[in-house]
PDB file of N, CA and C in Angstrom:
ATOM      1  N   UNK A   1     -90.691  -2.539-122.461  1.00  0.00           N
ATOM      2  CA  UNK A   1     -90.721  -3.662-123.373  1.00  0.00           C
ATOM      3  C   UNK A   1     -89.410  -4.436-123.263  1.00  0.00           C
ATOM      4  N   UNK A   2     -89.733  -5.720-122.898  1.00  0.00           N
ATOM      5  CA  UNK A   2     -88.491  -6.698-122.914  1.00  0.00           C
ATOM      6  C   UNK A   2     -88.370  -7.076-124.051  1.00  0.00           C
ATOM      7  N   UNK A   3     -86.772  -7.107-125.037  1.00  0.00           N
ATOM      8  CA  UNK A   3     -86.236  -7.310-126.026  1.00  0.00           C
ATOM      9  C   UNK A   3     -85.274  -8.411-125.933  1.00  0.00           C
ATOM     10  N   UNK A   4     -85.671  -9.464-127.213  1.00  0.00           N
ATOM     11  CA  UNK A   4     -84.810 -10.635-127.095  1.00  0.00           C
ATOM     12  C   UNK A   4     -83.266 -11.023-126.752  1.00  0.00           C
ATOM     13  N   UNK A   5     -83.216 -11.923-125.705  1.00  0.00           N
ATOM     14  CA  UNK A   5     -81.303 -11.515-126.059  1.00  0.00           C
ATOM     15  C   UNK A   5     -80.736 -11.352-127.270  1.00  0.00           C
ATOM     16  N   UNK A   6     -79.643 -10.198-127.102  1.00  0.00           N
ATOM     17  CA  UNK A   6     -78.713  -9.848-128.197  1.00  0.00           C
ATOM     18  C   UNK A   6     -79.590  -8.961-129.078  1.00  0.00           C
ATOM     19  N   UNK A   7     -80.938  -8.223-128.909  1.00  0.00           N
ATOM     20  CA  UNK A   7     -81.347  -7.677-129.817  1.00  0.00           C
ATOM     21  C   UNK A   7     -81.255  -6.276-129.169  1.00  0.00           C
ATOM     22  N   UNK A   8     -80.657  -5.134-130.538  1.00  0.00           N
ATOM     23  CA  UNK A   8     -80.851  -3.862-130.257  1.00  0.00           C
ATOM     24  C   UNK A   8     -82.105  -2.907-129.799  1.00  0.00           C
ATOM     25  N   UNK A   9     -82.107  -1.765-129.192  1.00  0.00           N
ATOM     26  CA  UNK A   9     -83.156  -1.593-128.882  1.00  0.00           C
ATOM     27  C   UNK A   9     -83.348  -0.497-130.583  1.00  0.00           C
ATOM     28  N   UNK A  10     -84.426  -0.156-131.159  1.00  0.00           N
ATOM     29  CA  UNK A  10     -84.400   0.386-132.604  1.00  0.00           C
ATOM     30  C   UNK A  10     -83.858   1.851-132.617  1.00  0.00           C
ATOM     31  N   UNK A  11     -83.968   2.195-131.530  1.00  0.00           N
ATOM     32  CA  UNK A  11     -83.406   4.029-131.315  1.00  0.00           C
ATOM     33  C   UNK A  11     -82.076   3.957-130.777  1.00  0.00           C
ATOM     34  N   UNK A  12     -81.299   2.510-130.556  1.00  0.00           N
ATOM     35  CA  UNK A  12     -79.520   2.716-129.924  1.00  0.00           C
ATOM     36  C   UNK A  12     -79.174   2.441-131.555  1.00  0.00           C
ATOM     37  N   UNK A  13     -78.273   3.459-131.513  1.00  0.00           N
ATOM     38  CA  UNK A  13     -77.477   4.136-132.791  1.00  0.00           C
ATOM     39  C   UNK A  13     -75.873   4.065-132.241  1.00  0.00           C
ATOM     40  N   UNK A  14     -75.099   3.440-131.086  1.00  0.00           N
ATOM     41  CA  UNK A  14     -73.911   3.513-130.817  1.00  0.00           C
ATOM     42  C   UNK A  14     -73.399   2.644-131.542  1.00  0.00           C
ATOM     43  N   UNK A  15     -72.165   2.989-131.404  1.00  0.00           N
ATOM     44  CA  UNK A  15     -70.664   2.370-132.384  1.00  0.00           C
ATOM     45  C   UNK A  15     -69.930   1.747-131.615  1.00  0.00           C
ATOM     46  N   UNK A  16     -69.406   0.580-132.323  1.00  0.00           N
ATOM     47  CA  UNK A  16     -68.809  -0.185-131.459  1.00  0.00           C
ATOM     48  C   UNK A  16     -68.967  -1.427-130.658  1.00  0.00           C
ATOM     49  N   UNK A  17     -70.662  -1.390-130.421  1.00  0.00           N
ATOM     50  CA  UNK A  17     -70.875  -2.278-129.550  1.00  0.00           C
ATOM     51  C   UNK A  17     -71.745  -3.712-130.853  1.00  0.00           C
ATOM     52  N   UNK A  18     -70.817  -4.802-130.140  1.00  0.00           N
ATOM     53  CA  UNK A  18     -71.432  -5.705-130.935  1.00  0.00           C
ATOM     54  C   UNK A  18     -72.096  -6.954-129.634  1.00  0.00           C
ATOM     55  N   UNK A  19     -72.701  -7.678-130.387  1.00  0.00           N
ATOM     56  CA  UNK A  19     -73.417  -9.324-129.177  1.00  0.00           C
ATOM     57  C   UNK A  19     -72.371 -10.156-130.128  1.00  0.00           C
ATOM     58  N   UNK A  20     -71.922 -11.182-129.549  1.00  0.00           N
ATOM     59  CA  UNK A  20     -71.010 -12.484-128.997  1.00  0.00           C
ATOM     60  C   UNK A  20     -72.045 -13.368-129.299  1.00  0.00           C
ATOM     61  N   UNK A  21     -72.043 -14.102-129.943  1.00  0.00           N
ATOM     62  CA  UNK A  21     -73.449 -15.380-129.866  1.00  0.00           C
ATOM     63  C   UNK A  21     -72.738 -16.640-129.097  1.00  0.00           C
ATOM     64  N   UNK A  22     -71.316 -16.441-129.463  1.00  0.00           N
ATOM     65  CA  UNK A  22     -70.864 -17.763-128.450  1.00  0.00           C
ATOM     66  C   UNK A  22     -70.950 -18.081-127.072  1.00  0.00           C
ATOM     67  N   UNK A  23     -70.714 -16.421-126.586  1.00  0.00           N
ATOM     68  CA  UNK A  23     -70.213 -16.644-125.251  1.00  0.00           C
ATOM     69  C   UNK A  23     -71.863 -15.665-124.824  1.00  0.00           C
ATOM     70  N   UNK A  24     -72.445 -15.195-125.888  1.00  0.00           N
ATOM     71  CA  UNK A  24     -74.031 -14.329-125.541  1.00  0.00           C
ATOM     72  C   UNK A  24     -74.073 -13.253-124.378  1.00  0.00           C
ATOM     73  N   UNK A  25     -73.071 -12.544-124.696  1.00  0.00           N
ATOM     74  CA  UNK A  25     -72.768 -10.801-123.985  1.00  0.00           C
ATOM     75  C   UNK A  25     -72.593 -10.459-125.217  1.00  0.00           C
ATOM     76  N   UNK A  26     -72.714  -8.796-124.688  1.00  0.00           N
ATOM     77  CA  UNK A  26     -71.922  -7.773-125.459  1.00  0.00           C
ATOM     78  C   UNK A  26     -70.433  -7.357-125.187  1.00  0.00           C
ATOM     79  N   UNK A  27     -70.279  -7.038-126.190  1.00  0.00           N
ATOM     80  CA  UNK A  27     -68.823  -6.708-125.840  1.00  0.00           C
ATOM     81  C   UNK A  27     -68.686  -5.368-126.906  1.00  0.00           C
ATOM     82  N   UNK A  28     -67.471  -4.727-126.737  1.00  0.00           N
ATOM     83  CA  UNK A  28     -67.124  -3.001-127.381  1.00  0.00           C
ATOM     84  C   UNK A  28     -65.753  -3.477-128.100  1.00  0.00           C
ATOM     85  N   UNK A  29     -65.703  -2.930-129.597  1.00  0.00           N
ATOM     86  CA  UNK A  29     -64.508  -3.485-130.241  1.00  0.00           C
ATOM     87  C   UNK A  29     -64.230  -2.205-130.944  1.00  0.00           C
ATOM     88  N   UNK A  30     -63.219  -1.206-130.792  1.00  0.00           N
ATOM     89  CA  UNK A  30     -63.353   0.155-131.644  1.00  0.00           C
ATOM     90  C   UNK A  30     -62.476  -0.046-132.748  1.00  0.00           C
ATOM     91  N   UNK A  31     -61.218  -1.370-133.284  1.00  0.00           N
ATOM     92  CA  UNK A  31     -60.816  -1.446-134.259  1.00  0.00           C
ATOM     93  C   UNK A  31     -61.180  -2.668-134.446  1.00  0.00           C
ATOM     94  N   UNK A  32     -60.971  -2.792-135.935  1.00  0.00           N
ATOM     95  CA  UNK A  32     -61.700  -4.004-136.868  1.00  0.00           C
ATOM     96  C   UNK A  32     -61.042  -5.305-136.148  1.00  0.00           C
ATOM     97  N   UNK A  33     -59.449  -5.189-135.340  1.00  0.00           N
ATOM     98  CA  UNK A  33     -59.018  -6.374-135.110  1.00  0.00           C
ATOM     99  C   UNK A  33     -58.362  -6.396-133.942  1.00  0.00           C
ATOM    100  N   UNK A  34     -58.645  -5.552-133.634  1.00  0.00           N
ATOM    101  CA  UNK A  34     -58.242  -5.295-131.995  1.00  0.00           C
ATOM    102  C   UNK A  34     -58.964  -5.614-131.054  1.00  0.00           C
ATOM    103  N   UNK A  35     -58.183  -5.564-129.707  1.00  0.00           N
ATOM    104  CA  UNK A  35     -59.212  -5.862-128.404  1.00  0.00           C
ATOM    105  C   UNK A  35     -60.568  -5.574-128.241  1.00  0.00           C
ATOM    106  N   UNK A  36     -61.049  -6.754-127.654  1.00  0.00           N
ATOM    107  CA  UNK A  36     -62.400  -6.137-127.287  1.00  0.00           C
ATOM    108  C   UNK A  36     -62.650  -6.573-125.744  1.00  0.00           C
ATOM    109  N   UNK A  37     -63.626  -5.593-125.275  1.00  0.00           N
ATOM    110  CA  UNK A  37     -64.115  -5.826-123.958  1.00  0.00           C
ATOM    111  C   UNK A  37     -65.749  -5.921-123.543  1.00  0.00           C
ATOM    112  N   UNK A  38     -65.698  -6.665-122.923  1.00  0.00           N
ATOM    113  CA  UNK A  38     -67.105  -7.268-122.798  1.00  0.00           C
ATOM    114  C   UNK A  38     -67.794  -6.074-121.644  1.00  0.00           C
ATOM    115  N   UNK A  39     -68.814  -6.115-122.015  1.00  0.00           N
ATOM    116  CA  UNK A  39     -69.826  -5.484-120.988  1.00  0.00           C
ATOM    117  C   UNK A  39     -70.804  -6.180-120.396  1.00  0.00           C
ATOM    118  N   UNK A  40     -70.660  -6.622-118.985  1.00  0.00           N
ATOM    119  CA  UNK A  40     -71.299  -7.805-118.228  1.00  0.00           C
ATOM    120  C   UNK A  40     -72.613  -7.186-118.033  1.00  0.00           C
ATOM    121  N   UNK A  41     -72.883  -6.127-117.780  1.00  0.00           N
ATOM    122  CA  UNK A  41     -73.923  -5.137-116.986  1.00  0.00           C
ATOM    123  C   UNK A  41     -75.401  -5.448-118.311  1.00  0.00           C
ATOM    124  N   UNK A  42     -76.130  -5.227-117.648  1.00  0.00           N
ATOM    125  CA  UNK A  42     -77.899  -5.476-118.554  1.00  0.00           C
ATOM    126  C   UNK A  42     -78.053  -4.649-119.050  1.00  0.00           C
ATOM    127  N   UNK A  43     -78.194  -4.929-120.491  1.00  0.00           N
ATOM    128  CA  UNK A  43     -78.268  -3.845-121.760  1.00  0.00           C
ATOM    129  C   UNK A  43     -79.800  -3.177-121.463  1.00  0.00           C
ATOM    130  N   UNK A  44     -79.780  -1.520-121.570  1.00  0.00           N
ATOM    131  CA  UNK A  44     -80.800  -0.958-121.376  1.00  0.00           C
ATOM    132  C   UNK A  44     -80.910  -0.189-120.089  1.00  0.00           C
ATOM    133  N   UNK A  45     -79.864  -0.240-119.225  1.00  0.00           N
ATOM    134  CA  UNK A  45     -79.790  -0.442-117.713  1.00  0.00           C
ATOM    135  C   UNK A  45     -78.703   1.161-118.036  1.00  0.00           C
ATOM    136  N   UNK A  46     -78.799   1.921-116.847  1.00  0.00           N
ATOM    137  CA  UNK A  46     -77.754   3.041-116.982  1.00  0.00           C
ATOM    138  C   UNK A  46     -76.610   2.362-116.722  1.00  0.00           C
ATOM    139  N   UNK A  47     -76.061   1.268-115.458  1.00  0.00           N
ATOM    140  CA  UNK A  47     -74.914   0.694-115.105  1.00  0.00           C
ATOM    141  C   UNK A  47     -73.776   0.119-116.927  1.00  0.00           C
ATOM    142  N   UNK A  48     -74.842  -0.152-118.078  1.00  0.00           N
ATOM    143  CA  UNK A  48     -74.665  -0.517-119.301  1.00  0.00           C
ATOM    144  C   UNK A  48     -74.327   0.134-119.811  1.00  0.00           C
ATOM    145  N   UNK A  49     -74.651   1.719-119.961  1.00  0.00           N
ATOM    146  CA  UNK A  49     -74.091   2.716-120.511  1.00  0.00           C
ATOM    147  C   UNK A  49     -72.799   3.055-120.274  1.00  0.00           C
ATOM    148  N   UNK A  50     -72.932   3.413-118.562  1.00  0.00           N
ATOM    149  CA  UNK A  50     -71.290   3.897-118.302  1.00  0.00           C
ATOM    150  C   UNK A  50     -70.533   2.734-118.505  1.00  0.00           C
ATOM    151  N   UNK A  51     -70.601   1.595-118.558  1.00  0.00           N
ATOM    152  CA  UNK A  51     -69.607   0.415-118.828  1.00  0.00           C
ATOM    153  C   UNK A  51     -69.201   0.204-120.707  1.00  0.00           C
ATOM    154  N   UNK A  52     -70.466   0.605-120.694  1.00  0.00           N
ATOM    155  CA  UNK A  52     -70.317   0.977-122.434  1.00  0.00           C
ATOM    156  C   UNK A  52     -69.158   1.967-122.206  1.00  0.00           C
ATOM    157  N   UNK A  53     -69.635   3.243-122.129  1.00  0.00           N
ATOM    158  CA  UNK A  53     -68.547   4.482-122.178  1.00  0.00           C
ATOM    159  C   UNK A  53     -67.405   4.140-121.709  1.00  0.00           C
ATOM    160  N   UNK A  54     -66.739   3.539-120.252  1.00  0.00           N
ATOM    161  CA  UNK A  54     -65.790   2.939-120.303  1.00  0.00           C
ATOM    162  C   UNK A  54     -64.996   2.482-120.970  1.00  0.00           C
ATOM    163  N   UNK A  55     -65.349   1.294-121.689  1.00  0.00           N
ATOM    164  CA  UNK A  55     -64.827   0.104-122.610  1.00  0.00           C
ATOM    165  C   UNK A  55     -64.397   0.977-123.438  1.00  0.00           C
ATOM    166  N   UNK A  56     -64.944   1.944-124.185  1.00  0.00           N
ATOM    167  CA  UNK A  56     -65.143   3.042-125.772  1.00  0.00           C
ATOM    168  C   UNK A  56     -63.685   3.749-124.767  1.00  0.00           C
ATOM    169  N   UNK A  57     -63.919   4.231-123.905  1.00  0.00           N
ATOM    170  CA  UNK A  57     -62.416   5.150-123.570  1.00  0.00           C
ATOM    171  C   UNK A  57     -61.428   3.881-123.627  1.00  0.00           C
ATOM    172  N   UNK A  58     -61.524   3.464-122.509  1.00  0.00           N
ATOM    173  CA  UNK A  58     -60.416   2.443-122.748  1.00  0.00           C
ATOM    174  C   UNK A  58     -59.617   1.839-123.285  1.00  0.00           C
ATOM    175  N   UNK A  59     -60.471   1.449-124.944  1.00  0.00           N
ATOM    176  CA  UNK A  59     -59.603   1.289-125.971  1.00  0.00           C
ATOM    177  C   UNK A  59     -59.371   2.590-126.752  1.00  0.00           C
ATOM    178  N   UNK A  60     -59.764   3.562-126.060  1.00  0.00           N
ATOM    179  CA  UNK A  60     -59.383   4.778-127.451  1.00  0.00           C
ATOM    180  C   UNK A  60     -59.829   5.397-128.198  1.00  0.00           C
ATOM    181  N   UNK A  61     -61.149   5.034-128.095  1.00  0.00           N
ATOM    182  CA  UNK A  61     -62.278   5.450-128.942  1.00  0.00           C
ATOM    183  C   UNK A  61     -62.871   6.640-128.575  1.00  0.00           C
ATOM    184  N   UNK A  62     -64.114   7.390-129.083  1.00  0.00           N
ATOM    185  CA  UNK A  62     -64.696   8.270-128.799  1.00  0.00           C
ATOM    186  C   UNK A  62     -65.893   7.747-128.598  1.00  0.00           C
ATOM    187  N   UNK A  63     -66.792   8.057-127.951  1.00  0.00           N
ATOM    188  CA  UNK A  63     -68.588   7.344-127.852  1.00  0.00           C
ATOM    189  C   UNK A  63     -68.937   8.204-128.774  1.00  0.00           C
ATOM    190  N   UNK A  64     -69.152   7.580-130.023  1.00  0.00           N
ATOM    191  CA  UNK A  64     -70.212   8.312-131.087  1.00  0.00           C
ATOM    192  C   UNK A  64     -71.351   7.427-131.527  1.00  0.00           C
ATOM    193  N   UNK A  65     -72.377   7.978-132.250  1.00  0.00           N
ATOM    194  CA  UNK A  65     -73.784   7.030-133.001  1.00  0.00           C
ATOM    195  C   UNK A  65     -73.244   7.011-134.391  1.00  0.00           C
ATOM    196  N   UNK A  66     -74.283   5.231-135.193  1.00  0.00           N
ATOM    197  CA  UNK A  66     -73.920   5.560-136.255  1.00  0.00           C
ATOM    198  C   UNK A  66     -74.278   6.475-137.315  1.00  0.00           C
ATOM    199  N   UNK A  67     -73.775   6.628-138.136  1.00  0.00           N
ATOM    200  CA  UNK A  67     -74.444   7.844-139.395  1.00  0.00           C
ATOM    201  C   UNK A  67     -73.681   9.308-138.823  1.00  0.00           C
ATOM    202  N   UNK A  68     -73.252   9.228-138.059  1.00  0.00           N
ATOM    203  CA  UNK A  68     -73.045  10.467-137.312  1.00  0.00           C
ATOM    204  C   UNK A  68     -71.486  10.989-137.574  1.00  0.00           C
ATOM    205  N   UNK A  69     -71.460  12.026-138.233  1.00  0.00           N
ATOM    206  CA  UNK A  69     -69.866  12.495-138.383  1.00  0.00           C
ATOM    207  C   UNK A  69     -68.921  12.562-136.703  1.00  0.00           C
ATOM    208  N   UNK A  70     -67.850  12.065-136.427  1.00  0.00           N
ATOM    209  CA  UNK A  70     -66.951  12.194-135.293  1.00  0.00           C
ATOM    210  C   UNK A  70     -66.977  13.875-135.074  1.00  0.00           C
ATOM    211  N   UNK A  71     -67.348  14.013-133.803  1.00  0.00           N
ATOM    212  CA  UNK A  71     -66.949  15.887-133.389  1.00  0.00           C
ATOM    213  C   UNK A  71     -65.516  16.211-133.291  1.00  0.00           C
TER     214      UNK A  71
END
């Protein structure tokens, strides 16, 4: 099933990742006012994930879902 740009798929529960309506990517922001980095790669796609996971190390973060206590 193809999903509209910028729309989540209903079972991705990750943190961090928000859509850009200006520039219409995603991008990964792990503090409220800090850097963020865009993820060029096609949401849904494995290449999306590890670029996800990337971005989440990169700035420092941990890859967690929401609702989910940090391990």
């Amino acid at each position: 099933m193809e999903l509209p740009e910028g729309a989540r798929a209903p079972d991705d529960a990750r943190m961090y990742l928000s859509w850009d309506r200006t520039k219409r990517r995603w991008y990964v922001r792990v503090d409220r006012k800090g850097r963020k980095i865009a993820v060029r790669e096609k949401y849904g796609t494995p290449a999306f994930d590890d670029a996800y996971d990337a971005a989440v190390s990169g700035l420092g973060g941990q890859p967690r879902l929401t609702g989910l206590p940090p391990r």
